[in-house]
Protein backbone atom coordinates (compact mmCIF):
# COMPACT_ATOMS: atom_id res chain seq x y z
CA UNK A 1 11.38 33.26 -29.78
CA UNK A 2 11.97 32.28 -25.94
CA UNK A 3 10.91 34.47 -23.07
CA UNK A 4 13.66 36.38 -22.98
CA UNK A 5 12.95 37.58 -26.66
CA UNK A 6 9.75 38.18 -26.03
CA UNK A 7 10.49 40.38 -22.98
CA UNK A 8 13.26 42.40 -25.06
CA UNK A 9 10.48 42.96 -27.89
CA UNK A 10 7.91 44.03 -25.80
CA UNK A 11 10.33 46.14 -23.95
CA UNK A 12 10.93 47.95 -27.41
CA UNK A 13 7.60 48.48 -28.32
CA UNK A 14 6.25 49.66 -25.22
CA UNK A 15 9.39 52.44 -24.79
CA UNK A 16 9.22 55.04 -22.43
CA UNK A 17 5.88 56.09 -22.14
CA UNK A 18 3.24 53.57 -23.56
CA UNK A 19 0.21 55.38 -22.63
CA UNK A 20 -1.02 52.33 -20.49
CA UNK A 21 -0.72 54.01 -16.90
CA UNK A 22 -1.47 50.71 -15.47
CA UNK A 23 0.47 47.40 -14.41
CA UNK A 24 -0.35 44.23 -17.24
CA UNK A 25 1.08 40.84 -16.66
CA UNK A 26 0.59 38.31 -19.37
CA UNK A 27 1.09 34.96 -17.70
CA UNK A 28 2.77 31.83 -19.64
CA UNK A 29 2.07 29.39 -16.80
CA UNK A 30 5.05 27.57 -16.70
CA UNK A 31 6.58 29.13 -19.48
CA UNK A 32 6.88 32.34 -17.04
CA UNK A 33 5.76 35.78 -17.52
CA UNK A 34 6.06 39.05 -18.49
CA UNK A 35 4.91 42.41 -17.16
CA UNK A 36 4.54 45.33 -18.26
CA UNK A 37 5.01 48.25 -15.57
CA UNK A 38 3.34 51.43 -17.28
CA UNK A 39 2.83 53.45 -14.39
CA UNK A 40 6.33 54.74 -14.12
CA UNK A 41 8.14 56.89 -16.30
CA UNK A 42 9.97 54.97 -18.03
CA UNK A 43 7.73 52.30 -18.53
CA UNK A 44 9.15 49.17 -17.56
CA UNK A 45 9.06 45.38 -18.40
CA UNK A 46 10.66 42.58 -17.09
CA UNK A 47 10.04 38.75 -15.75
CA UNK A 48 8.80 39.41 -12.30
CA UNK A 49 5.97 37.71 -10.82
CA UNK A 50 3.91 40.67 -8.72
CA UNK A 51 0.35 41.16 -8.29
CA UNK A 52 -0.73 43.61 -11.23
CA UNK A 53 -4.14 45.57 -12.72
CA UNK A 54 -4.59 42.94 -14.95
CA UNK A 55 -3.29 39.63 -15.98
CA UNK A 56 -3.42 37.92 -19.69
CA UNK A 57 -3.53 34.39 -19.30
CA UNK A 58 -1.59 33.29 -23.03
CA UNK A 59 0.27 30.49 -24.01
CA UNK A 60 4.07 30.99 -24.85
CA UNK A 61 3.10 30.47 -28.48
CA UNK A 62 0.23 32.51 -28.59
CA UNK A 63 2.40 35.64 -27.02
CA UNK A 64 4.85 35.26 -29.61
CA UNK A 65 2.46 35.53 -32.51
CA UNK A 66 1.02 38.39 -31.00
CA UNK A 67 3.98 39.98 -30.63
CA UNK A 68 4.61 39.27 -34.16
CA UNK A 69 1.23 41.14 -35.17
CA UNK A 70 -0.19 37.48 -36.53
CA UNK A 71 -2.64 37.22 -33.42
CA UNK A 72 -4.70 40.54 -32.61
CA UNK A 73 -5.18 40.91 -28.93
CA UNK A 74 -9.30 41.42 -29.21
CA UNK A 75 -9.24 38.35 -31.85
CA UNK A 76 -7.40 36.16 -29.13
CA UNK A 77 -9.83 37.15 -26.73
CA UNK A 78 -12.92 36.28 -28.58
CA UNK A 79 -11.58 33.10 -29.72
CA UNK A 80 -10.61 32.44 -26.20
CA UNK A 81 -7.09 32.24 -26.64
CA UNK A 82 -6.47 34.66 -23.99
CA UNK A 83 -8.21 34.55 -20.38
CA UNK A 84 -8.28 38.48 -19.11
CA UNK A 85 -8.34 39.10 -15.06
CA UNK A 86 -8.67 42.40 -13.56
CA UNK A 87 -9.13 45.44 -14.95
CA UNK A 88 -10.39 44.94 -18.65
CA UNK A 89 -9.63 48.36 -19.59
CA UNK A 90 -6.28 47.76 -19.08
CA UNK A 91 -6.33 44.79 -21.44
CA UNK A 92 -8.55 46.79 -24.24
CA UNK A 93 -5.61 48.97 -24.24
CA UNK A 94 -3.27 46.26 -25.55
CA UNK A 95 -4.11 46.82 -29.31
CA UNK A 96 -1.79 49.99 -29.03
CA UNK A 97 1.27 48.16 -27.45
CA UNK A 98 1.15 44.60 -29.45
């Protein structure tokens, strides 16, 4: 799954209104990134770099099992597969968009 894929699938299970009323970026490095804009109604999410509440830092591979439910978010962060910085609440609420 590229970035693209990702981006589409996250797109789809965030929807309209994801409950998150914050800004999320998970960051790929050079792999790119995603963000997740749930502030505005509709949420958004798309591929552009902006300052935001909080930022995931995940590996490409590590994003795509989560999105695929075989990495939970709080698991990732314990095991330190995710770096969270910002706003943690914003990243506690990931568990009901991935």
């Amino acid at each position: 799954m590229d970035l693209h894929a990702c981006t589409e699938e996250l797109r789809r299970k965030v929807g309209e209104a994801s409950g998150l009323n914050a800004t999320l970026k998970f960051d790929c490095g050079t792999d790119g990134v995603v963000v997740i804009d749930g502030r505005a109604v509709p949420n958004t999410v798309d591929n552009v770099d902006r300052d935001t509440d909080c930022t995931v830092g995940i590996t490409h591979d590590n994003l795509v099992a989560m999105i695929k439910g075989e990495l939970q978010p709080a698991t990732a962060f314990m095991t330190g597969k995710i770096k969270v910085s910002g706003d943690m609440s914003v990243a506690l609420k990931l568990q009901r968009i991935v």
